[in-house]
N, C-alpha and C. Protein backbone atom coordinates (compact mmCIF):
# COMPACT_ATOMS: atom_id res chain seq x y z
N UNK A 1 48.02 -11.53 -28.51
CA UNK A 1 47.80 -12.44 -27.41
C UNK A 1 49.00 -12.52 -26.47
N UNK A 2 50.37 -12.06 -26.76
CA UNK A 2 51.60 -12.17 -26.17
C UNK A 2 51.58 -11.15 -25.02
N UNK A 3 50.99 -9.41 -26.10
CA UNK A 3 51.45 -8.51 -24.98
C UNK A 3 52.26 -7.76 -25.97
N UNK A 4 52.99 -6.72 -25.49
CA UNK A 4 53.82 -5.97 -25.63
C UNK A 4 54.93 -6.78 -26.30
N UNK A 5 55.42 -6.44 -27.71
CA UNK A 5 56.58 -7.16 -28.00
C UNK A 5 57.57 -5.36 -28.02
N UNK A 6 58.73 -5.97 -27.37
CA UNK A 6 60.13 -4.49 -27.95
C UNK A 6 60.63 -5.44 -29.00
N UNK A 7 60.67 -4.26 -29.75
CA UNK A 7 61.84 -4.53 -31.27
C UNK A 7 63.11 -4.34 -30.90
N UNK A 8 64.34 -5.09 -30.41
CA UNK A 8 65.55 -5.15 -29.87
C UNK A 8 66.71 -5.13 -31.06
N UNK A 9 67.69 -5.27 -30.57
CA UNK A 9 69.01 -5.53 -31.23
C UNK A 9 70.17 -5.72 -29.74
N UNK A 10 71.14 -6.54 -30.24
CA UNK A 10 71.28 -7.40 -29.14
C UNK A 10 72.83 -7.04 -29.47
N UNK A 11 72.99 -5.80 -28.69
CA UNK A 11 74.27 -5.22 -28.48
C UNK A 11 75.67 -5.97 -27.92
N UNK A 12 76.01 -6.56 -27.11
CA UNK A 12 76.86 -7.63 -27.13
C UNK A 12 76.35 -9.04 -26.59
N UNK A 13 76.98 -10.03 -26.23
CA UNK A 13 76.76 -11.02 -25.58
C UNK A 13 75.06 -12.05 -26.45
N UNK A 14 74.73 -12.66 -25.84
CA UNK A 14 73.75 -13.31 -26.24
C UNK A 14 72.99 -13.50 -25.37
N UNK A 15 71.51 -13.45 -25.86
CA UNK A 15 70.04 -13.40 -25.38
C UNK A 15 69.51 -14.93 -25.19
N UNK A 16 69.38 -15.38 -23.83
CA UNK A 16 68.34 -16.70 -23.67
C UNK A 16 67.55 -16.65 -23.14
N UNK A 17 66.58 -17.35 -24.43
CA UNK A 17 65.00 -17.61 -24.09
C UNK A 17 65.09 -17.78 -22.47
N UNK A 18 65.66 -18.80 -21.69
CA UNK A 18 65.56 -18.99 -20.33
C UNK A 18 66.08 -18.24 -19.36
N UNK A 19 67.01 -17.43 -19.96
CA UNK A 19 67.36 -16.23 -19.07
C UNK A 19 66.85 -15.57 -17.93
N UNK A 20 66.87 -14.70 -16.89
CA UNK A 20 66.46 -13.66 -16.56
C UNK A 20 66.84 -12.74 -17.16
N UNK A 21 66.01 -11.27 -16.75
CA UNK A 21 65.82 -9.85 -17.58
C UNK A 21 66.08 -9.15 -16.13
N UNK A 22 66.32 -7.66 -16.91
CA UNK A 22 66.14 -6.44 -16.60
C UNK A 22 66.23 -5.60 -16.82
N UNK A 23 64.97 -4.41 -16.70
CA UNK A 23 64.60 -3.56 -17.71
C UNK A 23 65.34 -1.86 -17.05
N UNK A 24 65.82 -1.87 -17.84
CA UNK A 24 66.79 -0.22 -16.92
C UNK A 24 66.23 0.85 -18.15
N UNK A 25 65.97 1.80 -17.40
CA UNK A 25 65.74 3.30 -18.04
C UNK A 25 66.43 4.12 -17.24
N UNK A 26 66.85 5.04 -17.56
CA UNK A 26 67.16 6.18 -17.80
C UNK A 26 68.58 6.03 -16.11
N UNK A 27 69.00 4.68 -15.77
CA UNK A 27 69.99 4.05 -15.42
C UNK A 27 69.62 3.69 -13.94
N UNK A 28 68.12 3.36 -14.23
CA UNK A 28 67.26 2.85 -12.96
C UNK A 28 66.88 1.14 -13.36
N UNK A 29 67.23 0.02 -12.62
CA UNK A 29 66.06 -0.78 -13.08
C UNK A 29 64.75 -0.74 -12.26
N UNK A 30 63.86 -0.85 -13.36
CA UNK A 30 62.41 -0.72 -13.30
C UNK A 30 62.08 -2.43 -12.62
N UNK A 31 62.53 -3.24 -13.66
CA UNK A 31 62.00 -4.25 -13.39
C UNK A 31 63.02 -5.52 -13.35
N UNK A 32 62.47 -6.36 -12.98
CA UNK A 32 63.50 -7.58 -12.96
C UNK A 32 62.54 -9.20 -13.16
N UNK A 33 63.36 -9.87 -14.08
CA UNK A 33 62.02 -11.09 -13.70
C UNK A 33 62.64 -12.21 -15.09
N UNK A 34 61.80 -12.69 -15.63
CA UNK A 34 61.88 -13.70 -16.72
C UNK A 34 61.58 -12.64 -18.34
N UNK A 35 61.65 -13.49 -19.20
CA UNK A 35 60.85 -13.50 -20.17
C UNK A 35 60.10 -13.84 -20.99
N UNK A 36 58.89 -13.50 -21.33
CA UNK A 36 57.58 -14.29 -21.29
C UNK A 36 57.85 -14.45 -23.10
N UNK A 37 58.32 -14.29 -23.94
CA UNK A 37 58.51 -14.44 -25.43
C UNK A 37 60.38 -13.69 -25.93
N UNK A 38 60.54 -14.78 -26.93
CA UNK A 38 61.95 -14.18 -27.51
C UNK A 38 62.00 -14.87 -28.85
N UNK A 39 61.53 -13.79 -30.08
CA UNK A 39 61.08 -13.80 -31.34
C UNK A 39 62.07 -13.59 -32.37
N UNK A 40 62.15 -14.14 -33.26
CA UNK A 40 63.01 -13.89 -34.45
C UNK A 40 62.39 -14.30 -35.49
N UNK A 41 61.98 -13.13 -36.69
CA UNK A 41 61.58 -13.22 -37.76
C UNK A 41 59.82 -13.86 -37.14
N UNK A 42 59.16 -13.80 -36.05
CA UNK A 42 57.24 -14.24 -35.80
C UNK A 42 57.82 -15.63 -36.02
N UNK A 43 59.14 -16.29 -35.52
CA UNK A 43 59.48 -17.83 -34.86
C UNK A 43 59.91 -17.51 -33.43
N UNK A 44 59.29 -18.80 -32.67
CA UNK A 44 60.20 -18.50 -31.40
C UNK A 44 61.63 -18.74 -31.62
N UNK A 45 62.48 -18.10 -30.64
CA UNK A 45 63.97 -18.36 -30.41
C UNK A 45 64.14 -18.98 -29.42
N UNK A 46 65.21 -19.67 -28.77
CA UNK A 46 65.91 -20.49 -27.86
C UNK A 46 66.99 -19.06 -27.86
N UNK A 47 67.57 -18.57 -28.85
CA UNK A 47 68.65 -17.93 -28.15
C UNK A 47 68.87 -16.49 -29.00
N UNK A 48 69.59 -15.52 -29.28
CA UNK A 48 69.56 -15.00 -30.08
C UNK A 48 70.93 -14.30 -29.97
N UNK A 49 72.09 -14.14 -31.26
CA UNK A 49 73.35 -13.50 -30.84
C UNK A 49 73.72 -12.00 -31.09
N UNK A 50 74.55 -11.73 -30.71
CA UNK A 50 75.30 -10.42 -30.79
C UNK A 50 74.96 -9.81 -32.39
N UNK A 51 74.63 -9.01 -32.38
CA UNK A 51 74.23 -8.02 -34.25
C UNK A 51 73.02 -8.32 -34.32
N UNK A 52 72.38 -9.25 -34.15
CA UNK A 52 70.93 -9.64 -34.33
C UNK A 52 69.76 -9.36 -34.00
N UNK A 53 68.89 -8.93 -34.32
CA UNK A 53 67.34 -8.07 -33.68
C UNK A 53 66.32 -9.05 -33.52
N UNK A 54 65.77 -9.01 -32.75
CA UNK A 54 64.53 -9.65 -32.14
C UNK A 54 63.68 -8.83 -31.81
N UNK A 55 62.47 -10.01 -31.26
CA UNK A 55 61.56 -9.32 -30.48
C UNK A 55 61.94 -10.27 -28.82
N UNK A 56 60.62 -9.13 -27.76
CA UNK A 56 61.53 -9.43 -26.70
C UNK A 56 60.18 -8.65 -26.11
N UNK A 57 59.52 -10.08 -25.23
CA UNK A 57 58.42 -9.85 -23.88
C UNK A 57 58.64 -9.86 -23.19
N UNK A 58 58.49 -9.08 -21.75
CA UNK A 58 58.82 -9.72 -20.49
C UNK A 58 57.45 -10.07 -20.03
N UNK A 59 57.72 -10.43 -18.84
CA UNK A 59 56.34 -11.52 -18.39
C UNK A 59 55.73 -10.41 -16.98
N UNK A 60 54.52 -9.92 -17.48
CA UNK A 60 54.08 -9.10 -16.42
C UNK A 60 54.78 -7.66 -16.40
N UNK A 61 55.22 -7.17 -17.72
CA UNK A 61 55.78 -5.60 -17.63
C UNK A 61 55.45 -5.65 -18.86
N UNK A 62 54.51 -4.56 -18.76
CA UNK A 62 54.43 -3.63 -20.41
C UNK A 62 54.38 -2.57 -20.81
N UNK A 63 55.05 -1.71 -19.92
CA UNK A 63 55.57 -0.52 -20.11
C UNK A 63 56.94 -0.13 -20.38
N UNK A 64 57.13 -0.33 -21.40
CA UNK A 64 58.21 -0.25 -22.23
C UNK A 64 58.63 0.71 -23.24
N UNK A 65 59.56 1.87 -23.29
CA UNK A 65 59.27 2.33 -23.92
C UNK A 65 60.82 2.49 -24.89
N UNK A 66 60.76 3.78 -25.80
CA UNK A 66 62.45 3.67 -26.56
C UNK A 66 63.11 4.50 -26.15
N UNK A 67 64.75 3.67 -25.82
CA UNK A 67 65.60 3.60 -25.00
C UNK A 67 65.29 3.28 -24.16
N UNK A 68 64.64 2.34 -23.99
CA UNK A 68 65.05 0.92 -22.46
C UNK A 68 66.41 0.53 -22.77
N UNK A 69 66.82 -0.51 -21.59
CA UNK A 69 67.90 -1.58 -22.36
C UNK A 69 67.39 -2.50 -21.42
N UNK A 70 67.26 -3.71 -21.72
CA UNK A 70 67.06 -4.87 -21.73
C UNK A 70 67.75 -5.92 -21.51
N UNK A 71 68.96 -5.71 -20.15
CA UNK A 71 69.96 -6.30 -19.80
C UNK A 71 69.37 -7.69 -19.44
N UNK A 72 69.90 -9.04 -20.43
CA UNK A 72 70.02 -10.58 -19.69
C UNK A 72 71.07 -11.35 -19.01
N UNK A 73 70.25 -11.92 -18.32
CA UNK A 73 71.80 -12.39 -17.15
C UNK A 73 71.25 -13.84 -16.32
N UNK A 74 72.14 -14.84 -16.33
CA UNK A 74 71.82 -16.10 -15.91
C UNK A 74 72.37 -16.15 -14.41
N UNK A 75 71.82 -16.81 -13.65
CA UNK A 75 72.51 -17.14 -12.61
C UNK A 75 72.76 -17.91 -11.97
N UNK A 76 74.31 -18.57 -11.71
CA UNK A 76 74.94 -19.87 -11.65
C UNK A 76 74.70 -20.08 -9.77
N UNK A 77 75.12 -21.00 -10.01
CA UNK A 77 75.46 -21.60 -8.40
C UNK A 77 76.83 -22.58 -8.34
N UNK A 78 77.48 -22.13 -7.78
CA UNK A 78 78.90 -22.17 -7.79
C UNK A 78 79.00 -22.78 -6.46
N UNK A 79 79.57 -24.47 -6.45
CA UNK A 79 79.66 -24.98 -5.58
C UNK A 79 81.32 -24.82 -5.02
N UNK A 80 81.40 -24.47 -3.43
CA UNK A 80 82.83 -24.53 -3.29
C UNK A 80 83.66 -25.84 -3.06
N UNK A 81 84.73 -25.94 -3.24
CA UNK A 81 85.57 -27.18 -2.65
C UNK A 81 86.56 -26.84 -1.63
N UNK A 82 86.43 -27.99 -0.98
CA UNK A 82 87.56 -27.85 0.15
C UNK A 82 88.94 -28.60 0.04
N UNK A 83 89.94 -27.10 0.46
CA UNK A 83 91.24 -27.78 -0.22
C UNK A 83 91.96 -28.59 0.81
């Protein structure tokens, strides 16, 4: 009912459920967007760390195949001050 799950491992840094994604092959990204599921052990996750394998949906891409990478990345808003 989810879709496409990738079987991951989460090479440095850490994975959030609320994150944005992006899906790079072969050192193109394909896609860019949210993620629609982030699984550990058929529980959802909130987060998942560095050494650790998951599963891993994106929302509206299911063409996925092995050797993707699955770069996550948040993005701040950085207010300036005046000196």
């Amino acid at each position: 009912k989810i879709g496409n799950i990738a079987g991951c491992m989460v090479q440095s840094g850490l994975i959030k459920r609320t994150g944005d994604a992006r899906l790079i092959r072969d050192n193109v990204v394909l896609w860019t967007g949210k993620l629609s599921a982030l699984r550990r052990f058929k529980d959802d996750a909130k987060e998942v760390a560095e050494g650790f394998e998951c599963g891993i949906s994106l929302d509206g891409y299911q063409d996925m195949k092995e050797k993707d990478i699955i770069e996550s990345f948040e993005i701040e808003e950085i207010k300036t001050k005046l000196a």
